[in-house]
Protein backbone atom coordinates (compact mmCIF):
# COMPACT_ATOMS: atom_id res chain seq x y z
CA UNK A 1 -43.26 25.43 -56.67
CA UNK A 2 -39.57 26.78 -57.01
CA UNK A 3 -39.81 28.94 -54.32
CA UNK A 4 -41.13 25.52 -52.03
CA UNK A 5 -38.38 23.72 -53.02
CA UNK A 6 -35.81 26.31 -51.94
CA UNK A 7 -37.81 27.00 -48.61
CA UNK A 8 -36.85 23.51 -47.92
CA UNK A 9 -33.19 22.95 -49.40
CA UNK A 10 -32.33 25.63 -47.11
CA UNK A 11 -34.04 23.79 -43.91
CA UNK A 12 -32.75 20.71 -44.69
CA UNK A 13 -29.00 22.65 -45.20
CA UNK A 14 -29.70 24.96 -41.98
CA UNK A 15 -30.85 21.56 -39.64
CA UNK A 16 -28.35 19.20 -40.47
CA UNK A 17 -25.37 21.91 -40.35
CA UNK A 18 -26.42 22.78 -36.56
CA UNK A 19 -26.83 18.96 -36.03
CA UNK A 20 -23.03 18.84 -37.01
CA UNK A 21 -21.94 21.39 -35.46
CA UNK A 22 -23.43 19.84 -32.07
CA UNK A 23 -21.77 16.45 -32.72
CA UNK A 24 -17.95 18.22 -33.26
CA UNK A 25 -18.08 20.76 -30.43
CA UNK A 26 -16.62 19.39 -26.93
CA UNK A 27 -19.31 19.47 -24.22
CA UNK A 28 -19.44 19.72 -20.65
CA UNK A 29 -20.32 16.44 -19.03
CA UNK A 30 -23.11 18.33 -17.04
CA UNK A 31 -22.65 21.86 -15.53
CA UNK A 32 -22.90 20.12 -11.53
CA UNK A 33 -19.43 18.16 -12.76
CA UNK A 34 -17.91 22.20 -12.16
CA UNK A 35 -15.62 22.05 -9.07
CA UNK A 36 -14.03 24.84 -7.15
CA UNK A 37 -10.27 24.47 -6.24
CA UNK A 38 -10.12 27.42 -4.17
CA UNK A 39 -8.22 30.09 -5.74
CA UNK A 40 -10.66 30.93 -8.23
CA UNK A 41 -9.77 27.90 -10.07
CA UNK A 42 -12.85 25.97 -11.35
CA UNK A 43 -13.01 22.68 -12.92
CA UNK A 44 -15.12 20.48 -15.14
CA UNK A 45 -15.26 17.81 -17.32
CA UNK A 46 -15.28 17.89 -21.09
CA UNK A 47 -16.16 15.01 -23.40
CA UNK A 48 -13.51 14.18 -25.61
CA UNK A 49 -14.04 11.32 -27.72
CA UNK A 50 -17.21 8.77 -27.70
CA UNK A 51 -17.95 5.76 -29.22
CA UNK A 52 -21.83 4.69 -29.16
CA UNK A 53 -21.33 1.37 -30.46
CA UNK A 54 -19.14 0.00 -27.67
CA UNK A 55 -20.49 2.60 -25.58
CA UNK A 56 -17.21 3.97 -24.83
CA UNK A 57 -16.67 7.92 -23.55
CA UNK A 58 -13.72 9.66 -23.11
CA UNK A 59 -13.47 12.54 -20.75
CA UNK A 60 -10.71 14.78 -20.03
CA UNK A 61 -11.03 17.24 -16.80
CA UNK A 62 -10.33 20.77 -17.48
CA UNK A 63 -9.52 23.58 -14.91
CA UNK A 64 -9.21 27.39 -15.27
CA UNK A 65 -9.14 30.83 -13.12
CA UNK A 66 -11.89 32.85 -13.23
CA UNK A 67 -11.53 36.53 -12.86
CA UNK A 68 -9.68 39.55 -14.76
């Protein structure tokens, strides 16, 4: 019974710390949002702040080089 118990604690502990972790991290707004600017310089968006009760996003874009 103990060992049932734990079995689930740590589930329960495991699911809802990836579930956080997935609703702090930034995320892409969708990987075709990538642009080239020639260069090697690529950009995308990133979501920065949401509210789903107004339905509010906030979106920042965000450029870098690729290579070495």
């Amino acid at each position: 019974m103990f060992k049932f118990i734990t079995t689930r604690l740590s589930l329960a502990v495991t699911v809802s710390s990836l579930a956080g972790a997935m609703l702090m991290a930034p995320q892409t707004a969708s990987a075709g949002n990538t642009v080239s600017k020639g260069g090697g310089v690529k950009c995308y968006w990133v979501l920065v702040s949401s509210n789903p009760a107004t339905g509010s996003y906030v979106y920042t874009q965000v450029c870098r080089k690729g290579g070495v």
